[in-house]
C-alpha atoms as a PDB file:
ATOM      1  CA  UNK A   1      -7.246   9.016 -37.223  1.00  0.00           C
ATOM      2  CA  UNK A   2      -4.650  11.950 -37.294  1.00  0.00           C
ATOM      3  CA  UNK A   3      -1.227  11.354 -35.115  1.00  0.00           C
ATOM      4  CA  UNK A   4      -1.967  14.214 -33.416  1.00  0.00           C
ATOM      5  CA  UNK A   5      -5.253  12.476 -31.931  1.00  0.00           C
ATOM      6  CA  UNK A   6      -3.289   9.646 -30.666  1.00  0.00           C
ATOM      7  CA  UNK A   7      -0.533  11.717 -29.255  1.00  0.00           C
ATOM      8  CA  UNK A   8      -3.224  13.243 -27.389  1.00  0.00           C
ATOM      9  CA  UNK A   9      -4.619  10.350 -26.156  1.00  0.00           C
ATOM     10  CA  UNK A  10      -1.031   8.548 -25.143  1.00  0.00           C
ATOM     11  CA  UNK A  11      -0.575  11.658 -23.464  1.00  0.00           C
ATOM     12  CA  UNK A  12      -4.068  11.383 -21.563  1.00  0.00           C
ATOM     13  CA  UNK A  13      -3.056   7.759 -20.483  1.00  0.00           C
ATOM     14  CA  UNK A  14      -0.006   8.497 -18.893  1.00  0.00           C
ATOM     15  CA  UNK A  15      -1.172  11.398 -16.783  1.00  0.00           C
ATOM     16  CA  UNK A  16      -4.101   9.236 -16.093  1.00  0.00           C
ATOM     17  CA  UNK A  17      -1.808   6.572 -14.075  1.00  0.00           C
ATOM     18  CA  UNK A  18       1.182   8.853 -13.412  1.00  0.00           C
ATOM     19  CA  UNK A  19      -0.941  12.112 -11.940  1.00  0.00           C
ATOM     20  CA  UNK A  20      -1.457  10.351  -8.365  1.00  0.00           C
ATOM     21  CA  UNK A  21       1.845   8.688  -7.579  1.00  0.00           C
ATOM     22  CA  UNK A  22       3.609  11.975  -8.417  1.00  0.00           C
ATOM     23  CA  UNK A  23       1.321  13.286  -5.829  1.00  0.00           C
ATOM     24  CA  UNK A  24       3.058  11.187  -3.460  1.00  0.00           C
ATOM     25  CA  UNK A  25       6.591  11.402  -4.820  1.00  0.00           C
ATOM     26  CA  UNK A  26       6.346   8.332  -6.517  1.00  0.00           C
ATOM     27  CA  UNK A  27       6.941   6.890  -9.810  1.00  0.00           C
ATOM     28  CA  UNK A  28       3.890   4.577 -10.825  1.00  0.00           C
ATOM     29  CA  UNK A  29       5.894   1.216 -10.672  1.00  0.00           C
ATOM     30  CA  UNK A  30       6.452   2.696  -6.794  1.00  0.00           C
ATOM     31  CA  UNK A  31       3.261   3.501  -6.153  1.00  0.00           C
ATOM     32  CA  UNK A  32       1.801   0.260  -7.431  1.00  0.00           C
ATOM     33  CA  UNK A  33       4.620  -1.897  -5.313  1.00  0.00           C
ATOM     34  CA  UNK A  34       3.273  -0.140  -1.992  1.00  0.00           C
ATOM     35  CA  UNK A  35      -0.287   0.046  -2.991  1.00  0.00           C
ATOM     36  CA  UNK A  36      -0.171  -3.816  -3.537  1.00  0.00           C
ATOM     37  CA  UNK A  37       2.116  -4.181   0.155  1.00  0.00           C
ATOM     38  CA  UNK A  38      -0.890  -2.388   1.640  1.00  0.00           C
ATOM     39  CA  UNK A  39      -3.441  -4.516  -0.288  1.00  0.00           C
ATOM     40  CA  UNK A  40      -1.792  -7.948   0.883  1.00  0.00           C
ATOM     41  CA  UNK A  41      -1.983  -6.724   4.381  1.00  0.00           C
ATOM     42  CA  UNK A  42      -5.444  -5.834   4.823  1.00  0.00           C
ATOM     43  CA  UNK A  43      -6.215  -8.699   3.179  1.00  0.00           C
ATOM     44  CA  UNK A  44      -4.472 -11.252   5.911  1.00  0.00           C
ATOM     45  CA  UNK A  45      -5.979  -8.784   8.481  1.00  0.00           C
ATOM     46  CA  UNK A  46      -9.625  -9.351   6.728  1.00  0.00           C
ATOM     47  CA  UNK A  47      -9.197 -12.926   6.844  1.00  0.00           C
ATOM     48  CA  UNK A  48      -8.243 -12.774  10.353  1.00  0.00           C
ATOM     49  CA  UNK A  49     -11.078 -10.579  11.206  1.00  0.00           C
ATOM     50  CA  UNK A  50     -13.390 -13.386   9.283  1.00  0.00           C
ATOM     51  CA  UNK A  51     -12.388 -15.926  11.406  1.00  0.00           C
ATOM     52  CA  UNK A  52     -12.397 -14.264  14.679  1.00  0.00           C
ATOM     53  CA  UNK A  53     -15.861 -13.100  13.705  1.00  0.00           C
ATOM     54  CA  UNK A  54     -16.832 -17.321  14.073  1.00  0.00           C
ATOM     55  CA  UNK A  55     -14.143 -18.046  16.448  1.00  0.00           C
ATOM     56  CA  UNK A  56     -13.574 -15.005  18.649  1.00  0.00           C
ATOM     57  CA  UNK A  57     -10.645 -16.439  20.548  1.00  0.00           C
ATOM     58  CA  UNK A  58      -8.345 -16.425  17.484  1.00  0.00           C
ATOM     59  CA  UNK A  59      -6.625 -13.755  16.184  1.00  0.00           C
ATOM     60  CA  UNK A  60      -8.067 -11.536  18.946  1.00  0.00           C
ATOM     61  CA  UNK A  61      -5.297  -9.048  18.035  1.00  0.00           C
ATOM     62  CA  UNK A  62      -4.529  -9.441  14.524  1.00  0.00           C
ATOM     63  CA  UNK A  63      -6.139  -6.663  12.825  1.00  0.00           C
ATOM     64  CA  UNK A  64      -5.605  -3.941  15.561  1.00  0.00           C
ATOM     65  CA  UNK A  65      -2.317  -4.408  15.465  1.00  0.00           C
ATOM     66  CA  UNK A  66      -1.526  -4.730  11.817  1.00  0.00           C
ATOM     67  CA  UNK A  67      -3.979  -0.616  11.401  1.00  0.00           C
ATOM     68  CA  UNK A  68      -1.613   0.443  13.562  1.00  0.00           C
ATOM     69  CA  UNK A  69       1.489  -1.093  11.993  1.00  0.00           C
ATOM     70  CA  UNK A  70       0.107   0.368   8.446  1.00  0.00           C
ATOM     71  CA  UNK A  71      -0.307   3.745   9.793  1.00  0.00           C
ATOM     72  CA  UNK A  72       3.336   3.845  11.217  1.00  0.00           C
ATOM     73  CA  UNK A  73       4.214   3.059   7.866  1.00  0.00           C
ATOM     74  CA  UNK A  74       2.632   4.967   6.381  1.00  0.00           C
ATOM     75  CA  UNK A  75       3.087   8.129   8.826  1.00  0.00           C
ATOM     76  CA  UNK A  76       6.412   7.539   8.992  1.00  0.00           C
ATOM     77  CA  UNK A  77       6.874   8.042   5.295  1.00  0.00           C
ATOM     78  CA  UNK A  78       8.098   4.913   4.425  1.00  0.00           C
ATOM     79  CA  UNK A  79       6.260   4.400   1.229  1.00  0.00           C
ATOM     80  CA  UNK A  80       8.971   2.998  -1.170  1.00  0.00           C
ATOM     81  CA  UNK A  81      10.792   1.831   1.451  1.00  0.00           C
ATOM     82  CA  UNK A  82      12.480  -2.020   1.948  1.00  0.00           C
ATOM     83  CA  UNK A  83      10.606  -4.236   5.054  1.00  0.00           C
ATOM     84  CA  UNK A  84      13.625  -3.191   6.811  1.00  0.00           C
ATOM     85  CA  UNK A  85      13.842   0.245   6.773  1.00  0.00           C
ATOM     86  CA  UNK A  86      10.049   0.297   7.318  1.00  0.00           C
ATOM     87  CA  UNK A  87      10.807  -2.283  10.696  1.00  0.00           C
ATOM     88  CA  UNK A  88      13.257   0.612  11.587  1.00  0.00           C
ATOM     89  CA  UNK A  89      11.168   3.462  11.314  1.00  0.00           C
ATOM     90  CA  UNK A  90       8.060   1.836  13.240  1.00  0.00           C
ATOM     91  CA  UNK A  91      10.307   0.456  16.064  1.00  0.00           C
ATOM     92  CA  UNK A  92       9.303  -3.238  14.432  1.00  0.00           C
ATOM     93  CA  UNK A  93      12.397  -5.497  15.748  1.00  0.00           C
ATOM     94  CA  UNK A  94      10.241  -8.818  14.677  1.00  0.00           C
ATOM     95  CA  UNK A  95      12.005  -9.344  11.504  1.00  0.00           C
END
């Protein structure tokens, strides 16, 4: 196995998991912090939607309301940003 082979191959890697949060204008260990804040979230709203699916008069709101909250995140561009810029940007006063 030649050096050159592996350099390759290192070099492969990185783009592979670098190449898509550049996209974005973040560095990986940004990308993967938001991607997992937006992961977390749709999985409380799933579990809300779960049990309003058996119990429809809980959490009649829940997942409605935390779409839109992720899109005003998101279309605000606060990827990368702290809960509290993000609270400022959607008009979220809760925290």
């Amino acid at each position: 196995m030649s050096s050159k082979w592996l350099y390759d191959l290192c070099m492969r890697l990185k783009t592979y998991f670098t190449e898509h949060p550049a996209s974005v204008g973040e560095t990986y260990g940004e990308h993967f912090r938001v991607a997992s804040h937006f992961a977390k979230e749709m999985f409380v709203a799933s579990l809300a939607c779960a049990v309003h699916a058996v119990n429809p008069r809980l959490f009649t709101n829940t997942a409605s309301s935390k779409i839109q909250q992720l899109h005003a995140e998101m279309a605000a561009g606060a990827r990368g940003s702290s809960q509290q810029e993000i609270a400022a940007a959607t008009g979220d006063n809760r925290g």
